[in-house]
N, C-alpha and C. Protein backbone atom coordinates (compact mmCIF):
# COMPACT_ATOMS: atom_id res chain seq x y z
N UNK A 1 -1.31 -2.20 -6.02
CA UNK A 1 -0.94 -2.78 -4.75
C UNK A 1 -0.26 -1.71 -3.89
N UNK A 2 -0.48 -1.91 -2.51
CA UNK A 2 0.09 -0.49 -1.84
C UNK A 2 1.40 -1.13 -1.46
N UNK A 3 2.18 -0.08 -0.98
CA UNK A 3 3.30 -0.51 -0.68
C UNK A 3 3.48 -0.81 1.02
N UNK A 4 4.68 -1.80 1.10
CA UNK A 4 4.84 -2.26 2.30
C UNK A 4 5.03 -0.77 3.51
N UNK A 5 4.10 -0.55 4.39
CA UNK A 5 3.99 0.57 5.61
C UNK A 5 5.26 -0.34 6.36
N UNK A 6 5.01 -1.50 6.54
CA UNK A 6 6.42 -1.87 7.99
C UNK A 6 7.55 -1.92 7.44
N UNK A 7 7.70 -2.14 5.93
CA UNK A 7 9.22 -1.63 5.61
C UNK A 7 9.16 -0.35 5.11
N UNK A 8 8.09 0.47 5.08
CA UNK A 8 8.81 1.72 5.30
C UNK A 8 9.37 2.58 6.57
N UNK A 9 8.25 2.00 7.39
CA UNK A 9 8.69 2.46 8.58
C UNK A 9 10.33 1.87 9.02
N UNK A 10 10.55 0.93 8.86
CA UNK A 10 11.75 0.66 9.12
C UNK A 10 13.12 1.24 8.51
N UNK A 11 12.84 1.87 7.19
CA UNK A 11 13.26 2.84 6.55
C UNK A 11 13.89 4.30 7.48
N UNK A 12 12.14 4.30 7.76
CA UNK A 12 12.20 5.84 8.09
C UNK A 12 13.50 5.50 9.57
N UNK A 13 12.87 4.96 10.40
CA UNK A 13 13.76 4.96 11.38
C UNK A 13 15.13 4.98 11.40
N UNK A 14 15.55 4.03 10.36
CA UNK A 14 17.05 4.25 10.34
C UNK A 14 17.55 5.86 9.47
N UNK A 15 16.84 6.31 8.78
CA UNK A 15 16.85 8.18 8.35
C UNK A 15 16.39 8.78 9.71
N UNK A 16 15.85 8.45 10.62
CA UNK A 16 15.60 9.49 11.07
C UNK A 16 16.18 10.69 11.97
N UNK A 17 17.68 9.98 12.00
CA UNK A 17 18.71 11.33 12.26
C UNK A 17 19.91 12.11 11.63
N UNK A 18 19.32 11.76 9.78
CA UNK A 18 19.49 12.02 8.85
C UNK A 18 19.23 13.81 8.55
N UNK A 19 20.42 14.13 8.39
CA UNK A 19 19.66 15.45 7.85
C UNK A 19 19.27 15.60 6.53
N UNK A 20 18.33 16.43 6.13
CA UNK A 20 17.72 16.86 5.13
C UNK A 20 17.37 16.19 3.99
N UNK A 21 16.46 14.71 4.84
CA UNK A 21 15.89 13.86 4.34
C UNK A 21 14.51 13.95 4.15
N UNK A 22 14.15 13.65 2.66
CA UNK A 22 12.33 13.91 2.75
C UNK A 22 11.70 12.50 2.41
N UNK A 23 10.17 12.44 2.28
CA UNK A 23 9.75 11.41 1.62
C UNK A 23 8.97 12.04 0.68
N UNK A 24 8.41 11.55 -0.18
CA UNK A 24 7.22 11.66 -1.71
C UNK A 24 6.83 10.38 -2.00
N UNK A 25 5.77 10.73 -2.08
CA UNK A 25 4.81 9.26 -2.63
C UNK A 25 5.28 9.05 -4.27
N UNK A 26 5.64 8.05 -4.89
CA UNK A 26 5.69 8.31 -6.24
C UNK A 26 5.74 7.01 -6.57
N UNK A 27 4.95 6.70 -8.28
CA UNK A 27 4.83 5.60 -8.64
C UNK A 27 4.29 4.33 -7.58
N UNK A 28 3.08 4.95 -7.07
CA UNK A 28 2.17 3.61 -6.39
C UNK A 28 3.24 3.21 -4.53
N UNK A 29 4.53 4.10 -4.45
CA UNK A 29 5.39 3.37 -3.70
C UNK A 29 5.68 4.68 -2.53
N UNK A 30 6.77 4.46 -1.86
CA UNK A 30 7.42 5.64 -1.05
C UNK A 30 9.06 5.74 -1.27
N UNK A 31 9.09 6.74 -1.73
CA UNK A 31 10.61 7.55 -2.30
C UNK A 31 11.30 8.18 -0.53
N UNK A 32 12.29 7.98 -0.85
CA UNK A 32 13.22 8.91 0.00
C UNK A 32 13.92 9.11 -0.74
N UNK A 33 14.25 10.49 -0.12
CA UNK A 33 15.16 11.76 -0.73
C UNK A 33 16.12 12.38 -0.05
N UNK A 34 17.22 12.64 -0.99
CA UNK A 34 18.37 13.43 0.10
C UNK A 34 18.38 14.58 -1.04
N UNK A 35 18.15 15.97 0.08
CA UNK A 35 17.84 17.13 -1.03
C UNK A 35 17.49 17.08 -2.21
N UNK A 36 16.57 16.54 -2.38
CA UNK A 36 15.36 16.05 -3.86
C UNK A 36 15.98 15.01 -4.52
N UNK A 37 17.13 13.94 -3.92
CA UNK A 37 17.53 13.31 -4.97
C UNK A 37 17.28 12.00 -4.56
N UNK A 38 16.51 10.93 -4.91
CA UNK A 38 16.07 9.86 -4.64
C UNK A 38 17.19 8.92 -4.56
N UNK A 39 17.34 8.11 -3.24
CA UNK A 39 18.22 7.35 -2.46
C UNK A 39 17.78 6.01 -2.21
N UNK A 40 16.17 6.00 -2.00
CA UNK A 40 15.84 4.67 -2.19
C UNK A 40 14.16 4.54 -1.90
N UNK A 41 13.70 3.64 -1.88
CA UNK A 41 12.21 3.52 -1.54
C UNK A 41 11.81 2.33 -1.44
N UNK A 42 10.33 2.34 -1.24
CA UNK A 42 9.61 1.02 -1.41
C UNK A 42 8.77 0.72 -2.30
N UNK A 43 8.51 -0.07 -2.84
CA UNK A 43 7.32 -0.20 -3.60
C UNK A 43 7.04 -1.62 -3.86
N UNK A 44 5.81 -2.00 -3.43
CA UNK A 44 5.39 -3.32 -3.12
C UNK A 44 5.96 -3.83 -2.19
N UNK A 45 6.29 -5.08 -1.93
CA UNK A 45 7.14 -5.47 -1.11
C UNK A 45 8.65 -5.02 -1.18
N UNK A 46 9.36 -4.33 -1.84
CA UNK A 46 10.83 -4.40 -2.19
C UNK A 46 11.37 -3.23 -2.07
N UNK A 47 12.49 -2.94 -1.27
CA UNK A 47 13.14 -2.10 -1.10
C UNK A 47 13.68 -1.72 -2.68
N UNK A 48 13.82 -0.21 -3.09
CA UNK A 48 14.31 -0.09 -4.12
C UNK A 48 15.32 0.86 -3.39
N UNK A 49 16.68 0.39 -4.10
CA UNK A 49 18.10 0.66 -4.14
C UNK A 49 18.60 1.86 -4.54
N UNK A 50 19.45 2.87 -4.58
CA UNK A 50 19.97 3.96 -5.69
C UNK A 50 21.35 3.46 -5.38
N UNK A 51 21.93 2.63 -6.21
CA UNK A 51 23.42 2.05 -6.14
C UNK A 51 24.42 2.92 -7.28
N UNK A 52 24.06 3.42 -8.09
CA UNK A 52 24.25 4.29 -9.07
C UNK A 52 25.33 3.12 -10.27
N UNK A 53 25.18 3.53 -11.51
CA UNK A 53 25.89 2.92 -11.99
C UNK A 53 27.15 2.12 -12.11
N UNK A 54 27.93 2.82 -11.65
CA UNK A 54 29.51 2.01 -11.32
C UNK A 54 29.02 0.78 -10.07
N UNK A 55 28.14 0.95 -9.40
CA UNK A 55 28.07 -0.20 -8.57
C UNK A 55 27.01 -1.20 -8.82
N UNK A 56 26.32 -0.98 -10.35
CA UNK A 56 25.17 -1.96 -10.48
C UNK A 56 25.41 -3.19 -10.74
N UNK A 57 26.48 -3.98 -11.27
CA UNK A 57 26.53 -4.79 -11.90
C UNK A 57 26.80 -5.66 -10.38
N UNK A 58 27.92 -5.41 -9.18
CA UNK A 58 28.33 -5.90 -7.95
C UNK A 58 26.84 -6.01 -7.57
N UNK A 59 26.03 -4.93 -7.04
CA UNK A 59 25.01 -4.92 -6.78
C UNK A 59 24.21 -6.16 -7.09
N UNK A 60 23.72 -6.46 -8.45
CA UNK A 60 23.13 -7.65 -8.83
C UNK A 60 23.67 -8.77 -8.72
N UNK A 61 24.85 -8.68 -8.30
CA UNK A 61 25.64 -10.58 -7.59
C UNK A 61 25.16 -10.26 -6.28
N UNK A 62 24.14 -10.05 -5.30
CA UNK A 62 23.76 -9.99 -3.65
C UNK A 62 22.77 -11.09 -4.31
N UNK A 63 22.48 -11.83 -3.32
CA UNK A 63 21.56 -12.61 -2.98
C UNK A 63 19.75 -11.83 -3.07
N UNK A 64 18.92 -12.13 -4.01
CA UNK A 64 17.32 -11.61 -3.24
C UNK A 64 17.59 -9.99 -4.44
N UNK A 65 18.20 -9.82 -4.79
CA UNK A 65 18.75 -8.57 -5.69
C UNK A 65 18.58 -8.60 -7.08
N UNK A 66 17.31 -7.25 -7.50
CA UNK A 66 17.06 -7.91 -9.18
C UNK A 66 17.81 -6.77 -9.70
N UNK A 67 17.22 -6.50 -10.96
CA UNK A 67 16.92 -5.16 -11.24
C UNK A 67 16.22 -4.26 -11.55
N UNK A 68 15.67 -3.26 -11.31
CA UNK A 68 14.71 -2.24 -11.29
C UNK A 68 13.91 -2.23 -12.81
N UNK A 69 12.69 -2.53 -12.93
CA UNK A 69 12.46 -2.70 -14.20
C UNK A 69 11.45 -2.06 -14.16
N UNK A 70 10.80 -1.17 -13.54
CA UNK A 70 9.39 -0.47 -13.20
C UNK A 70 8.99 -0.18 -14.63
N UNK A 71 9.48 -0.08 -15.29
CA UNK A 71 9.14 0.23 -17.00
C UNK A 71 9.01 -0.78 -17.90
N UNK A 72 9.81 -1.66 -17.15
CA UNK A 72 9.54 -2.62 -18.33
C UNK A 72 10.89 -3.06 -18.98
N UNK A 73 11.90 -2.02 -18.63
CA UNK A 73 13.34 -2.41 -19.20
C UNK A 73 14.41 -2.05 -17.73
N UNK A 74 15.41 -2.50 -17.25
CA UNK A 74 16.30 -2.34 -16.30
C UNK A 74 16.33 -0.59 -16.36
N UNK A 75 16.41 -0.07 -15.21
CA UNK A 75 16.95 1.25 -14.82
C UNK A 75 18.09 0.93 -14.27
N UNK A 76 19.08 1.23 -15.02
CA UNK A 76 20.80 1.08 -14.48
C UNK A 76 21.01 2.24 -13.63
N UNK A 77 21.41 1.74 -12.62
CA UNK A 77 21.84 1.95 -10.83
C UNK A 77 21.05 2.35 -9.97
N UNK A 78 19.71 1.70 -10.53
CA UNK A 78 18.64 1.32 -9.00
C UNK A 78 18.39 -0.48 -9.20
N UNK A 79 18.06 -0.64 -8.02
CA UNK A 79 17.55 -2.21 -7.96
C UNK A 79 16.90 -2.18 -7.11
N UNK A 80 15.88 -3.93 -7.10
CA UNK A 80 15.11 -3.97 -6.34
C UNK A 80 15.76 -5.05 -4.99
N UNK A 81 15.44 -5.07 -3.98
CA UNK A 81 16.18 -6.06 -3.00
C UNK A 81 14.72 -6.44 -2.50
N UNK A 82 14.33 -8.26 -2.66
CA UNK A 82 13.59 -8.64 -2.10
C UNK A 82 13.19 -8.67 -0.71
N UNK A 83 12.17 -8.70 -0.19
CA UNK A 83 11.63 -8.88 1.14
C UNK A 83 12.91 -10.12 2.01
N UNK A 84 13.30 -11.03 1.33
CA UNK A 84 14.39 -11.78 1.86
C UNK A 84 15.70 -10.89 2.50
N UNK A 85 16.28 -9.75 1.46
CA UNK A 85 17.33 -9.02 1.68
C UNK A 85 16.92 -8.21 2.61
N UNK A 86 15.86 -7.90 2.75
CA UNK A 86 16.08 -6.50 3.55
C UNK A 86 14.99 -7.06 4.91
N UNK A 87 14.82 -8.60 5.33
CA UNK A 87 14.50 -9.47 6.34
C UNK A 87 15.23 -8.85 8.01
N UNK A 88 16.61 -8.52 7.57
CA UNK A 88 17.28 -8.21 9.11
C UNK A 88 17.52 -6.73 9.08
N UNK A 89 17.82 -6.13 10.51
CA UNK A 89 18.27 -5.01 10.52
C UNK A 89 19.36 -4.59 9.42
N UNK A 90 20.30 -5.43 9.93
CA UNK A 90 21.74 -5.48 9.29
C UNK A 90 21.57 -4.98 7.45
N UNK A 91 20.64 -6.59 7.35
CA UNK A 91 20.61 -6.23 5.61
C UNK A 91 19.68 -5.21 5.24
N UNK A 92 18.96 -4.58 5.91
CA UNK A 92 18.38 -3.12 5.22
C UNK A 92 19.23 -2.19 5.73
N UNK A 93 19.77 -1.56 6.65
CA UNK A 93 20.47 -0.80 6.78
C UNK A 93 21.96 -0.86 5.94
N UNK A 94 22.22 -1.91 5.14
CA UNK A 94 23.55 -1.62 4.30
C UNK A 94 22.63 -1.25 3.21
N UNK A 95 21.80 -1.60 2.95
CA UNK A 95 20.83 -0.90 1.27
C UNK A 95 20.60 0.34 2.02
N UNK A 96 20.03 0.80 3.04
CA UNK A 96 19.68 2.24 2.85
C UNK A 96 20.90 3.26 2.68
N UNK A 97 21.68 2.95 3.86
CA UNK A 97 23.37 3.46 3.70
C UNK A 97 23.74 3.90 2.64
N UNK A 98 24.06 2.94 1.74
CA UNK A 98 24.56 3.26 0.79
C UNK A 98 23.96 3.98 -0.43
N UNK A 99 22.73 3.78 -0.33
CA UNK A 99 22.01 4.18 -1.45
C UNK A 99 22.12 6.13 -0.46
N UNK A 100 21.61 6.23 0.40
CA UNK A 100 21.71 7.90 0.96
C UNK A 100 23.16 8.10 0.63
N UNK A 101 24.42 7.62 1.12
CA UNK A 101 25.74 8.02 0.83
C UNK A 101 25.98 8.20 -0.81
N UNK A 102 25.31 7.65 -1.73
CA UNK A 102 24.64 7.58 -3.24
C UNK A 102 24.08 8.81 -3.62
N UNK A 103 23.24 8.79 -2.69
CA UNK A 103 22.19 10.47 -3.39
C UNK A 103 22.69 11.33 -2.76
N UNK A 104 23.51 11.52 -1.50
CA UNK A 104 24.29 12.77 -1.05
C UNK A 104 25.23 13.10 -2.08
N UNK A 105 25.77 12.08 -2.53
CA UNK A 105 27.69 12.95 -3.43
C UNK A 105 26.52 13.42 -4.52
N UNK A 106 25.43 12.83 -5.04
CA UNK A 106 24.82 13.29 -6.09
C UNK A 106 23.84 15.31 -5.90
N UNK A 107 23.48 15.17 -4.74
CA UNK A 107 22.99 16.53 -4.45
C UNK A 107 23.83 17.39 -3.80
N UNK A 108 25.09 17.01 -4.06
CA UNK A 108 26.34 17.90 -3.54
C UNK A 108 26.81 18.43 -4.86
N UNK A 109 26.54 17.81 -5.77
CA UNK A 109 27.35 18.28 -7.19
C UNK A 109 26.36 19.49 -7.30
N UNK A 110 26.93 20.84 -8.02
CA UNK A 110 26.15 21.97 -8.46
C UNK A 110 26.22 22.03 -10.33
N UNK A 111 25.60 22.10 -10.56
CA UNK A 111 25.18 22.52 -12.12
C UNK A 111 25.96 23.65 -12.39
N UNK A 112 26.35 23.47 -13.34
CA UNK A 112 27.18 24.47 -14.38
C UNK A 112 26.35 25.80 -14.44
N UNK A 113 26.49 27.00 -14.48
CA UNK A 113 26.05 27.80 -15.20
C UNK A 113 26.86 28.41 -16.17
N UNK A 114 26.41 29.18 -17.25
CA UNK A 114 27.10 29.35 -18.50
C UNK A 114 26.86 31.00 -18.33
């Protein structure tokens, strides 16, 4: 099944004065990225989340809010937010928000070298 084009586009728009935001097609869907680090996407109808762990469990008390099971078992601190949640401006722009403010502190951290 392809993924929803009008919620991505609606996506894109609210990134689009985002710096150093990309997209990638991945897993049948559309990924966004903040410096290679995936923040959120679409796939099928459903916005997918990057809430990161400490916020998954709050996360899954929202209304229309599962959890990411693309495998077959939960991926702890992504979720999916139904076509219901992400219905208004308002409620997709607090999922994209946060999920980019999510993958920024994450592509700000630098790796150890030894």
């Amino acid at each position: 099944m392809a993924f929803d084009e009008k919620l991505a586009d609606r996506v894109r728009q609210l990134l689009k004065d985002k710096r150093e935001i990309s997209e990638k097609r991945m897993f049948g869907g559309m990924a966004f990225m903040v410096k290679g680090k995936m923040c959120c996407g679409v796939l099928n109808d459903d916005l997918v989340a990057r809430v990161g762990a400490e916020n998954y469990e709050d996360a899954l008390k929202v209304p229309y809010v599962r959890p990411m099971d693309f495998t077959g078992r939960p991926i702890k601190g992504y979720v999916y937010v139904g076509p219901k949640g992400t219905r208004t401006d308002l409620g997709l722009r607090k999922w994209v928000l946060q999920s980019v403010d999510f993958a920024a502190l994450l592509a700000g951290k630098r790796k150890r070298t030894r």
